[in-house]
C-alpha atoms as a PDB file:
ATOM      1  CA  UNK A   1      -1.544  10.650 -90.396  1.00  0.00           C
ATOM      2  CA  UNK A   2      -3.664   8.924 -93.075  1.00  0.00           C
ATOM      3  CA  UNK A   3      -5.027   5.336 -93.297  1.00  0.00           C
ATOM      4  CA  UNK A   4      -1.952   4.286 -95.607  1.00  0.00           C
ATOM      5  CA  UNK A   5       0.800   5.421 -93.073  1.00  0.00           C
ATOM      6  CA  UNK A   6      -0.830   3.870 -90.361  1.00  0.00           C
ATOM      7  CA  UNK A   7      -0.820   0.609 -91.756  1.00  0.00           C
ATOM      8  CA  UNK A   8       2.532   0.957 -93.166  1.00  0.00           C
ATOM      9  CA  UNK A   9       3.520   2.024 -89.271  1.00  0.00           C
ATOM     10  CA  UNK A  10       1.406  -1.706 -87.854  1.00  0.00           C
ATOM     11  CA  UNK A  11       3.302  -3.800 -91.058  1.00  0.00           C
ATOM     12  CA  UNK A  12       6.746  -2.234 -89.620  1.00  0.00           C
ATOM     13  CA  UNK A  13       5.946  -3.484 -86.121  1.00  0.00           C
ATOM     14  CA  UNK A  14       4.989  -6.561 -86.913  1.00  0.00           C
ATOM     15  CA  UNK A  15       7.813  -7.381 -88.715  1.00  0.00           C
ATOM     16  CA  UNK A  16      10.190  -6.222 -85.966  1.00  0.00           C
ATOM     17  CA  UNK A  17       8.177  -8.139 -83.320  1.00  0.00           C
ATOM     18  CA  UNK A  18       8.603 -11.288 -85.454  1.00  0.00           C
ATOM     19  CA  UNK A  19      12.327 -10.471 -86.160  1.00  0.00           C
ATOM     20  CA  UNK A  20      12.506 -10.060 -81.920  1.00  0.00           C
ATOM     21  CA  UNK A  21      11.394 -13.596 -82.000  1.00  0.00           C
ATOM     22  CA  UNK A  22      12.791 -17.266 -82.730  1.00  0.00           C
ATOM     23  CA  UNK A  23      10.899 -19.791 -85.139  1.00  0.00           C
ATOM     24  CA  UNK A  24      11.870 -23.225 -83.662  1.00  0.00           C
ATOM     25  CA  UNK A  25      10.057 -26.685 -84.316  1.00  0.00           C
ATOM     26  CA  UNK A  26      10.108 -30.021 -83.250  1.00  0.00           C
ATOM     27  CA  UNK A  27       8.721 -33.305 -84.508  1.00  0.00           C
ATOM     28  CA  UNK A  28       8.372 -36.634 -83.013  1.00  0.00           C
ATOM     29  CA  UNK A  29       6.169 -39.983 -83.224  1.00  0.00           C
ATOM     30  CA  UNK A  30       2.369 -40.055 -82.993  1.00  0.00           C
ATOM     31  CA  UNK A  31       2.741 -43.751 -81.402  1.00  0.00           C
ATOM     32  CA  UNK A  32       6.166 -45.237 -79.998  1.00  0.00           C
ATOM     33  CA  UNK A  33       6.365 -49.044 -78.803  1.00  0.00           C
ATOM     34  CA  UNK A  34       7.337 -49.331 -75.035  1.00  0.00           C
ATOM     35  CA  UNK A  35      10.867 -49.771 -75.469  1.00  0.00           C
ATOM     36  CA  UNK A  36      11.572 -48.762 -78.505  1.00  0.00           C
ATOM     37  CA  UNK A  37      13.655 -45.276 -78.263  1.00  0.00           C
ATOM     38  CA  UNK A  38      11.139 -42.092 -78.765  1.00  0.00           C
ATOM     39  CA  UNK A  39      13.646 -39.832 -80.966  1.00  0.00           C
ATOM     40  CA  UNK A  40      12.601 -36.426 -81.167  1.00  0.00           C
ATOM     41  CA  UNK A  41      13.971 -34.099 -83.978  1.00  0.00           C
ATOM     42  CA  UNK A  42      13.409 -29.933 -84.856  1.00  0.00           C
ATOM     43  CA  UNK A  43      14.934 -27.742 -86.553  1.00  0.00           C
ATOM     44  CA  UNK A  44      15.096 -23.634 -86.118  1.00  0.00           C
ATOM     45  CA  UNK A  45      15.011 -22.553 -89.764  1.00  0.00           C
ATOM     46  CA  UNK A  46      11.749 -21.110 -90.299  1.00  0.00           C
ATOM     47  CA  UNK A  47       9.830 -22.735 -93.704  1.00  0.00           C
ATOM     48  CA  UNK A  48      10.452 -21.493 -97.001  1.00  0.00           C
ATOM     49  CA  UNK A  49      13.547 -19.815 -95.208  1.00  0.00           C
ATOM     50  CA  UNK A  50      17.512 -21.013 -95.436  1.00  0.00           C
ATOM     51  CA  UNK A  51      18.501 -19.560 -91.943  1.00  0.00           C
ATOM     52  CA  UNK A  52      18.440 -19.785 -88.315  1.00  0.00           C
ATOM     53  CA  UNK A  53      16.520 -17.930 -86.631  1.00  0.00           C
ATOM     54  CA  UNK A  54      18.462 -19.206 -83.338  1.00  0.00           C
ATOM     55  CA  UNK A  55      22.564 -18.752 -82.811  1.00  0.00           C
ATOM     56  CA  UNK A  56      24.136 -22.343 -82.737  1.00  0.00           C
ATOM     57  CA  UNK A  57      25.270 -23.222 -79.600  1.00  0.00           C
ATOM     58  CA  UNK A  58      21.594 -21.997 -77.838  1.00  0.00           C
ATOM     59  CA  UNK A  59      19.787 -24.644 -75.650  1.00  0.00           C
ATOM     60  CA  UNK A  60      17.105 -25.103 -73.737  1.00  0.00           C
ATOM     61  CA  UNK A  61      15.364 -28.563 -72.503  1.00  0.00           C
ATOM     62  CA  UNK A  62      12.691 -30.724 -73.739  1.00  0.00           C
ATOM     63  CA  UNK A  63      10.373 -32.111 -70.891  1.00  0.00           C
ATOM     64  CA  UNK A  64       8.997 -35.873 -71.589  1.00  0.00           C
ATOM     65  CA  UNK A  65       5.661 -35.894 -69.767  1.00  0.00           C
ATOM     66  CA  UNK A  66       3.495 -38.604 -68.644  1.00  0.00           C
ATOM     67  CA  UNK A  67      -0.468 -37.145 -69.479  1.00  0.00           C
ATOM     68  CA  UNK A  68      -3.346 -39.777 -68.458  1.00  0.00           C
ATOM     69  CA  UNK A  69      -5.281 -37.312 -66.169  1.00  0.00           C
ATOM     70  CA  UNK A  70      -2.488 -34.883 -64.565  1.00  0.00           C
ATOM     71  CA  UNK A  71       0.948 -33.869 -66.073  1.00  0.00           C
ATOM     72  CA  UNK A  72       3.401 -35.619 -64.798  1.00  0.00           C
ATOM     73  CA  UNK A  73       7.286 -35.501 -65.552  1.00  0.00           C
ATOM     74  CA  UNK A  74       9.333 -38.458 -66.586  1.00  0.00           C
ATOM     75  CA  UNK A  75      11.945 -36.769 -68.192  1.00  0.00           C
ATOM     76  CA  UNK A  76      13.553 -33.743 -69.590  1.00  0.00           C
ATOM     77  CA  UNK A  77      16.828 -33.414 -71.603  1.00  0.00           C
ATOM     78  CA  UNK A  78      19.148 -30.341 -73.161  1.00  0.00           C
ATOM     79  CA  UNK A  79      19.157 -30.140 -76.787  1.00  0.00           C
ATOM     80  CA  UNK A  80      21.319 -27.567 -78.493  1.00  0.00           C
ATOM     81  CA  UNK A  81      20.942 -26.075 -81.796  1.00  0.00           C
ATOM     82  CA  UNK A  82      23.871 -26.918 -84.171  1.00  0.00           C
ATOM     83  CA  UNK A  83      25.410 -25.100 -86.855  1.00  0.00           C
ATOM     84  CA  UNK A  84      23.074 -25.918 -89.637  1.00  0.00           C
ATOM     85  CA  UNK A  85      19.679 -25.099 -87.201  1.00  0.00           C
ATOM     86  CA  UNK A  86      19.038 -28.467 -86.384  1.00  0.00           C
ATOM     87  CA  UNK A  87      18.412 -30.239 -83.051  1.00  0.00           C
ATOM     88  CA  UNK A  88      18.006 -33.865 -82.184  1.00  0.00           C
ATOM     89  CA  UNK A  89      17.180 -35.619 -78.933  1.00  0.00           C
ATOM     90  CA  UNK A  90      16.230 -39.339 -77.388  1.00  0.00           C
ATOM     91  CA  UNK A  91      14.183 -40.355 -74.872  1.00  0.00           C
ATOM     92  CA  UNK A  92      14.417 -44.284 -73.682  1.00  0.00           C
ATOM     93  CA  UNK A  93      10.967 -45.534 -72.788  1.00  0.00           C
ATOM     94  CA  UNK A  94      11.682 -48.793 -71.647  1.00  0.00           C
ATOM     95  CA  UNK A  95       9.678 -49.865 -68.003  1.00  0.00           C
ATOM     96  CA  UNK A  96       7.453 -46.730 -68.975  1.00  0.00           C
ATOM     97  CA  UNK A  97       3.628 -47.150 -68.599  1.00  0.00           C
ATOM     98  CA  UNK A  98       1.384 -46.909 -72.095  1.00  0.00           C
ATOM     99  CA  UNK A  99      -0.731 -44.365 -72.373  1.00  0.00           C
ATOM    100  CA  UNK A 100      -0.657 -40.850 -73.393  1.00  0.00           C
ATOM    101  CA  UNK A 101       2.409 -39.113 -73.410  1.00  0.00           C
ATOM    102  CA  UNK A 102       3.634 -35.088 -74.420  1.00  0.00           C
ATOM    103  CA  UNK A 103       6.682 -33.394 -75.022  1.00  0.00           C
ATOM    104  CA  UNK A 104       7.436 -29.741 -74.427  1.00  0.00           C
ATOM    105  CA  UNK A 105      10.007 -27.341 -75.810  1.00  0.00           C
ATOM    106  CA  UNK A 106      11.115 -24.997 -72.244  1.00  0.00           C
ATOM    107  CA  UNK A 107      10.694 -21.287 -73.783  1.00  0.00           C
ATOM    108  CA  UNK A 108      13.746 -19.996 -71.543  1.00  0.00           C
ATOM    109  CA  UNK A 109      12.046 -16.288 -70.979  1.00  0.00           C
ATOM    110  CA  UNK A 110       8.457 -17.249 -72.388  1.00  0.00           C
ATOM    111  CA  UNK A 111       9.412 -14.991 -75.449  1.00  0.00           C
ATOM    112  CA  UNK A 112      12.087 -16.421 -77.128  1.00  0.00           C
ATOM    113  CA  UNK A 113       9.983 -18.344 -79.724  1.00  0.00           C
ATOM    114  CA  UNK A 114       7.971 -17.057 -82.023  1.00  0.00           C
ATOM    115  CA  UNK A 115       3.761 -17.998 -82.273  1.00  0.00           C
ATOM    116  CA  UNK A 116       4.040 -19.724 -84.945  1.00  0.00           C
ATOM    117  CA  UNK A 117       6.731 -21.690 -83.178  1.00  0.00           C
ATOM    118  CA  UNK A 118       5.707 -25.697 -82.710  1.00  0.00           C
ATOM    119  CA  UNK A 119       6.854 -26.167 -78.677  1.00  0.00           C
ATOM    120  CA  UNK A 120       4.572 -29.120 -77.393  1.00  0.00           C
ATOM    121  CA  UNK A 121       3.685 -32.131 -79.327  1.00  0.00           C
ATOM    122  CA  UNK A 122       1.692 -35.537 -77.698  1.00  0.00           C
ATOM    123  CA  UNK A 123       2.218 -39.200 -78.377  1.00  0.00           C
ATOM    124  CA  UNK A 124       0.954 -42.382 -77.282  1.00  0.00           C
ATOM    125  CA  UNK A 125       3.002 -45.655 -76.024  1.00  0.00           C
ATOM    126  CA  UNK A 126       2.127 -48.913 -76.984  1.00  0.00           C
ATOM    127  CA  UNK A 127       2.815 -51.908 -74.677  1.00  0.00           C
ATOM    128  CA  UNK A 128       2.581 -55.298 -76.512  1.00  0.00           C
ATOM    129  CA  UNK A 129       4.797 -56.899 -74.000  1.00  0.00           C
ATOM    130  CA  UNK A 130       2.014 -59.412 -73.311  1.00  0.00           C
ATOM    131  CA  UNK A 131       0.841 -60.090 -77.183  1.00  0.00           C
ATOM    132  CA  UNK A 132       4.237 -62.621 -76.996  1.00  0.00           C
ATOM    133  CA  UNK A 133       4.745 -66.077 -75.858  1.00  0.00           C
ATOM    134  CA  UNK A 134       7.472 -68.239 -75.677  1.00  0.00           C
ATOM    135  CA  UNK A 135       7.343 -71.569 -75.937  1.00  0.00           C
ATOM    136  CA  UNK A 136      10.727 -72.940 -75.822  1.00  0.00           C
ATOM    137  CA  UNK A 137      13.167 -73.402 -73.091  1.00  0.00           C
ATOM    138  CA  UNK A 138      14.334 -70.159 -71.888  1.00  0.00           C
ATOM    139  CA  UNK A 139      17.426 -72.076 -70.529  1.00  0.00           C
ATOM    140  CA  UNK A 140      19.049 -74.903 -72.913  1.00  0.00           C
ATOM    141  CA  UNK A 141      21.948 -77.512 -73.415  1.00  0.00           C
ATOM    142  CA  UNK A 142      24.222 -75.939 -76.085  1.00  0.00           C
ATOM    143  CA  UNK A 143      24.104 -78.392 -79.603  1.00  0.00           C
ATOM    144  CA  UNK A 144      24.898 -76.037 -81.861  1.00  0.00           C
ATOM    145  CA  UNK A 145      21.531 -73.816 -82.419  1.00  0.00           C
ATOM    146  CA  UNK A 146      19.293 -71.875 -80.224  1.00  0.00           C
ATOM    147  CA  UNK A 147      16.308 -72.897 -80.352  1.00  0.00           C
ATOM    148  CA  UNK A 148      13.312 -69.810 -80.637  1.00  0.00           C
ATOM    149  CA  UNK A 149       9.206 -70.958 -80.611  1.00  0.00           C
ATOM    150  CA  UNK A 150       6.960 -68.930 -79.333  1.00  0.00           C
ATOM    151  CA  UNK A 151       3.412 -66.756 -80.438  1.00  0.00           C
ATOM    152  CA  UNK A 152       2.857 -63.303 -80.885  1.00  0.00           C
ATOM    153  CA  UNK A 153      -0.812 -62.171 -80.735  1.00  0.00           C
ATOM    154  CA  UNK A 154      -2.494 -59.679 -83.419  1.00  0.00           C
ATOM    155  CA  UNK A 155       0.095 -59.856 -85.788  1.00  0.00           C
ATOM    156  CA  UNK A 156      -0.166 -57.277 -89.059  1.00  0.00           C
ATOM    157  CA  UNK A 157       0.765 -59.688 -91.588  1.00  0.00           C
ATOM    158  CA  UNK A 158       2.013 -63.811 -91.383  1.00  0.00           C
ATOM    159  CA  UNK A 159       5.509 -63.295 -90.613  1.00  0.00           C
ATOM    160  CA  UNK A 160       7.754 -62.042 -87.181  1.00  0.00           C
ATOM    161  CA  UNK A 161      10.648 -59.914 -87.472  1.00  0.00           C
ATOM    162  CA  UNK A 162      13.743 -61.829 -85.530  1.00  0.00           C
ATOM    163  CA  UNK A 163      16.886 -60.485 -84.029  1.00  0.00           C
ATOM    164  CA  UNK A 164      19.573 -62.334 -81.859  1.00  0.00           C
ATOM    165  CA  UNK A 165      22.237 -60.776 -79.979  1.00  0.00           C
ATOM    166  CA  UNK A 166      25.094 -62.524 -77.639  1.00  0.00           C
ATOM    167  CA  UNK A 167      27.495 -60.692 -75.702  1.00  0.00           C
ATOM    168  CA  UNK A 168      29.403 -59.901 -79.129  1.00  0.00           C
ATOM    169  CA  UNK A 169      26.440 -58.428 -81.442  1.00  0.00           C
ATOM    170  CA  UNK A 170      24.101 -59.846 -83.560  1.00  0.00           C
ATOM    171  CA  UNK A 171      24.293 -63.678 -84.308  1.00  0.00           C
ATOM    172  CA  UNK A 172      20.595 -63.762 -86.626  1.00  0.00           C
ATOM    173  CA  UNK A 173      19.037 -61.539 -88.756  1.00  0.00           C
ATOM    174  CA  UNK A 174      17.066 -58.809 -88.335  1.00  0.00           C
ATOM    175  CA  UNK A 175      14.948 -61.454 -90.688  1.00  0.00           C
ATOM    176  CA  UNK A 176      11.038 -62.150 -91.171  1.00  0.00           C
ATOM    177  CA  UNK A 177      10.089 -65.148 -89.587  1.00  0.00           C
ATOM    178  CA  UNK A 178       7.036 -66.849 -91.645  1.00  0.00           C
ATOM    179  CA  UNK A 179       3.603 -67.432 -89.184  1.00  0.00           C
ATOM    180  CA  UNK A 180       0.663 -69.821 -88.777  1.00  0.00           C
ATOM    181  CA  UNK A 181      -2.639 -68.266 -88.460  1.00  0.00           C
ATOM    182  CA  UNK A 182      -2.566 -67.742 -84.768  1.00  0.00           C
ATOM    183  CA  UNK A 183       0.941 -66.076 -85.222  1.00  0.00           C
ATOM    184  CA  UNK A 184       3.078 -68.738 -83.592  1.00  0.00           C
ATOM    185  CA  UNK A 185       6.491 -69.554 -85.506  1.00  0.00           C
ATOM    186  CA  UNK A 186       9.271 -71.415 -84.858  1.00  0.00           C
ATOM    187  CA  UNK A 187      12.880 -70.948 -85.674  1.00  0.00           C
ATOM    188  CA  UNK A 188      16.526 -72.515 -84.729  1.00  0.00           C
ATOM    189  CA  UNK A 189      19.354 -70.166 -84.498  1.00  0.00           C
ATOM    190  CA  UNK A 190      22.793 -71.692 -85.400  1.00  0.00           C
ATOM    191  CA  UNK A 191      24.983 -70.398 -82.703  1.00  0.00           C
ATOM    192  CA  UNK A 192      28.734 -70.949 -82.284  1.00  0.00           C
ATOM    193  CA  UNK A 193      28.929 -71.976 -77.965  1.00  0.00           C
ATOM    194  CA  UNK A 194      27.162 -71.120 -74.744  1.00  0.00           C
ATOM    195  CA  UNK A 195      26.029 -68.221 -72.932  1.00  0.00           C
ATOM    196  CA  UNK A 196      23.347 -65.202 -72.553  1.00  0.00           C
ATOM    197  CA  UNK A 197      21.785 -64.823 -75.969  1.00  0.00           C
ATOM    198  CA  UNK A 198      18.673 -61.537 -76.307  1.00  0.00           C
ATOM    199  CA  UNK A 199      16.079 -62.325 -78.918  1.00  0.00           C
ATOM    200  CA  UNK A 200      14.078 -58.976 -80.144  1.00  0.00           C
ATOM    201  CA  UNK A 201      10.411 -59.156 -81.395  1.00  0.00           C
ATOM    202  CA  UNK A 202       9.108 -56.882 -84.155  1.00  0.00           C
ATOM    203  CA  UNK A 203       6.028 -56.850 -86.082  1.00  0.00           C
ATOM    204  CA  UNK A 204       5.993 -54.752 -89.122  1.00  0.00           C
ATOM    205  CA  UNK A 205       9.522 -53.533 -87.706  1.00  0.00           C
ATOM    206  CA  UNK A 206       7.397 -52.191 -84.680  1.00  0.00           C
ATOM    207  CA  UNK A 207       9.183 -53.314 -81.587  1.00  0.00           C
ATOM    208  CA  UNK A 208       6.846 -56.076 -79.969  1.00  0.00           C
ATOM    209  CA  UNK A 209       9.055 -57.956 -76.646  1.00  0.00           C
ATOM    210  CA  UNK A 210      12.184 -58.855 -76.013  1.00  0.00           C
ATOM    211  CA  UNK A 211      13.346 -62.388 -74.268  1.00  0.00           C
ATOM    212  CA  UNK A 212      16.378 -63.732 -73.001  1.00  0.00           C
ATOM    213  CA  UNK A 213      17.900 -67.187 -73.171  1.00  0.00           C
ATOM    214  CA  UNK A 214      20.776 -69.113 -71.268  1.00  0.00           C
ATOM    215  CA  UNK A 215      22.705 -71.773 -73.360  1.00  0.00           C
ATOM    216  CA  UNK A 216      24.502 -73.879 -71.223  1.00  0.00           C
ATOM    217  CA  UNK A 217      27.807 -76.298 -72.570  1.00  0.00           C
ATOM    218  CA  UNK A 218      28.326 -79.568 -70.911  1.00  0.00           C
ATOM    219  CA  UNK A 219      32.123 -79.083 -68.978  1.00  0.00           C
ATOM    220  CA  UNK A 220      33.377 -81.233 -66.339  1.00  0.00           C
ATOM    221  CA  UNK A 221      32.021 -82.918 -63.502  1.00  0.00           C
ATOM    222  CA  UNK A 222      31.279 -80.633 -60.429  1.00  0.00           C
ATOM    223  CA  UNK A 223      33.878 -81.387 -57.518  1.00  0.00           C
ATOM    224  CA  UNK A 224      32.772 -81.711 -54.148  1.00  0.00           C
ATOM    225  CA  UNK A 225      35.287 -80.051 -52.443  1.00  0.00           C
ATOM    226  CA  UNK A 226      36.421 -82.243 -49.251  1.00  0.00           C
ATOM    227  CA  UNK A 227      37.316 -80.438 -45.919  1.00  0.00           C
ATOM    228  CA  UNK A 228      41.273 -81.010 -45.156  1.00  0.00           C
ATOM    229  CA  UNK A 229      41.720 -81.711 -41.582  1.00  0.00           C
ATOM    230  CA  UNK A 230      44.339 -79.145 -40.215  1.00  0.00           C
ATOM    231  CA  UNK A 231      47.616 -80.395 -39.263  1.00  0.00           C
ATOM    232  CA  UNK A 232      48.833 -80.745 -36.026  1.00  0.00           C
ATOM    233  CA  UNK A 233      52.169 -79.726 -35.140  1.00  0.00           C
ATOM    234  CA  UNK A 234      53.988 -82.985 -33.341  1.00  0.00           C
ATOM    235  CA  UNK A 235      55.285 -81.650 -29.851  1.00  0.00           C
ATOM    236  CA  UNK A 236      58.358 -82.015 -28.477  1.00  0.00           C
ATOM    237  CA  UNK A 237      60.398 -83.447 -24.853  1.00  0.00           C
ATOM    238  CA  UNK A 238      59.707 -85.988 -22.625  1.00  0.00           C
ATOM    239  CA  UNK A 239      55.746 -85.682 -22.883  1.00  0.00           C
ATOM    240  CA  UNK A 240      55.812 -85.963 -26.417  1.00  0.00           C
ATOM    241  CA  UNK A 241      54.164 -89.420 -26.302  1.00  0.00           C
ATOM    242  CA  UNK A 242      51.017 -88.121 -23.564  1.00  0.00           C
ATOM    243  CA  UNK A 243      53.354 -90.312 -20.840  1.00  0.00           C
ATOM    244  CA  UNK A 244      53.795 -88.779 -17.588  1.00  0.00           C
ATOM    245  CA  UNK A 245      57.575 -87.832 -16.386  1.00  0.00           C
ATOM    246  CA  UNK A 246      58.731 -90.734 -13.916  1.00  0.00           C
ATOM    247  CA  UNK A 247      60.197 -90.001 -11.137  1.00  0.00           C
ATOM    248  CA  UNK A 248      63.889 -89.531 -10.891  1.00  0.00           C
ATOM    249  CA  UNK A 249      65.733 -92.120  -8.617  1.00  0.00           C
ATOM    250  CA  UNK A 250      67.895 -90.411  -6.453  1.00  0.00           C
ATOM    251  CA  UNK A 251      65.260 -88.321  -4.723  1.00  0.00           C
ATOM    252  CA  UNK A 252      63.442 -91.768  -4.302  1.00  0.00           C
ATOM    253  CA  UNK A 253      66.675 -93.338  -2.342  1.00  0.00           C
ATOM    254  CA  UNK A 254      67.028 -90.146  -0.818  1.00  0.00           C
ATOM    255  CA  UNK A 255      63.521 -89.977   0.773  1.00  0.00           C
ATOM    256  CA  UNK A 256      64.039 -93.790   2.116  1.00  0.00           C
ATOM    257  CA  UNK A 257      66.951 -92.734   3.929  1.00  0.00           C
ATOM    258  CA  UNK A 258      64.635 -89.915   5.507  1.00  0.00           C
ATOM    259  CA  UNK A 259      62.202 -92.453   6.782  1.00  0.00           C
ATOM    260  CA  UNK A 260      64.747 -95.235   8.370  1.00  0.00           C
ATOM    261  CA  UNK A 261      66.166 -92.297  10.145  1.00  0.00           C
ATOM    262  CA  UNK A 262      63.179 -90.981  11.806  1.00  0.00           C
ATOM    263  CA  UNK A 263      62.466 -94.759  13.002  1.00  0.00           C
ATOM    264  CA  UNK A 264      66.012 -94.897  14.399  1.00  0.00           C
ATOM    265  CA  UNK A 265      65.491 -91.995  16.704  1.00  0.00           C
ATOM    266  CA  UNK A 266      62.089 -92.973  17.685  1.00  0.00           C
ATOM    267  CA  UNK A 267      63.470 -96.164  19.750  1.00  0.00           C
END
């Protein structure tokens, strides 16, 4: 067999061992704010392609790990490849320590996906949980605004990004809040009665803190309540009144007799 078959023979292999194997991708966030939802996206349609290269309806997991000095696992989840080739996933990272972070794409068999596949991509959380301060009342009298003062440290421009939520959605913005120099601001939220209001930090739109206040609406007077003294049921007969039963006359006149009779016989 000459040089040209032969390499005709390899390019025919090497196409069926790619065609044996999947192209699948995912991408995700370089850096993700603790707390702010890390959503991770991929696709199986290989680039400069229109189709799949995986059936939809085929999963397999994602595995969130935690990467400082030894892999660790904080969480995994199932994505599944819909019709069009696409994938989507989230991954909460709320109470999660910052630091260096990686996600993995599980290869069921370890040769389902292709080489040129993308499986494992790394990230890093940001905690700026301490970069705010508030310096209002976290618990206030209701007067018809909510009142929201505070710092945040390292700002990237003169201006905070506000949200407040109650119970029933958002009551303010998401709006830009304008800064002094240090980053402190100061801003009172018309509100329409008490309760537990959330108040969301961003700089830049990046999620900084969250805080929550209490607004509290004057009502009435607290009641001491008074112990009621149990009622006693009255009783009933001759010893209703605590009086001891006299005794009945004729047994008196009776005994009497007794007495002058035993005298009698004695003389």
């Amino acid at each position: 067999m000459n040089r040209v078959a032969w390499l005709s023979l390899l390019s025919v292999l090497l196409l069926v061992g790619s065609a044996s194997a999947a192209y699948i991708e995912f991408s995700a966030p370089e850096q993700v704010r603790v707390g702010v939802p890390l959503v991770v996206e991929g696709t199986s349609v290989p680039p400069g392609f229109s189709d799949p290269t995986l059936n939809p309806g085929f999963s397999t997991e994602i595995v969130f790990y935690y990467t400082p000095y030894t892999k660790r696992e904080v969480a995994r989840s199932t994505v599944i490849i819909q019709q069009d080739g696409t994938f989507q996933t989230v991954f909460e990272t709320a109470g999660l320590e910052k630091g260096q972070y990686a996600l993995e794409l599980i290869d069921p068999d370890r040769k389902t996906f292709s080489s040129s596949s993308t499986i494992r991509r790394t990230l890093t959380l940001i905690d700026r949980s301490g970069d705010l301060t508030i310096t209002s009342p976290l618990t206030q009298d209701f007067d018809g605004s909510l009142q929201v003062a505070g710092r945040v440290k390292d700002l990237n421009s003169r201006s905070v990004q506000i949200r407040v939520e109650d119970a029933s959605g958002i009551v303010f913005g998401p709006e830009y809040v304008l800064t002094d120099s240090v980053g402190a601001f100061a801003l009172d939220v018309p509100i329409q009665g008490g309760g537990t209001y959330q108040a969301f930090f961003y700089d830049g739109g990046e999620y900084v803190d969250a805080r929550e206040f209490l607004v509290t609406e004057p009502g009435e007077p607290a009641v001491t309540p008074t112990r009621t003294a149990a009622a006693q049921t009255p009783s009933t007969g001759a010893n209703a009144s605590g009086d001891q039963p006299s005794t009945p006359l004729p047994a008196f006149l009776s005994l009497l007799a007794l007495l002058i009779l035993i005298l009698v016989r004695q003389r």
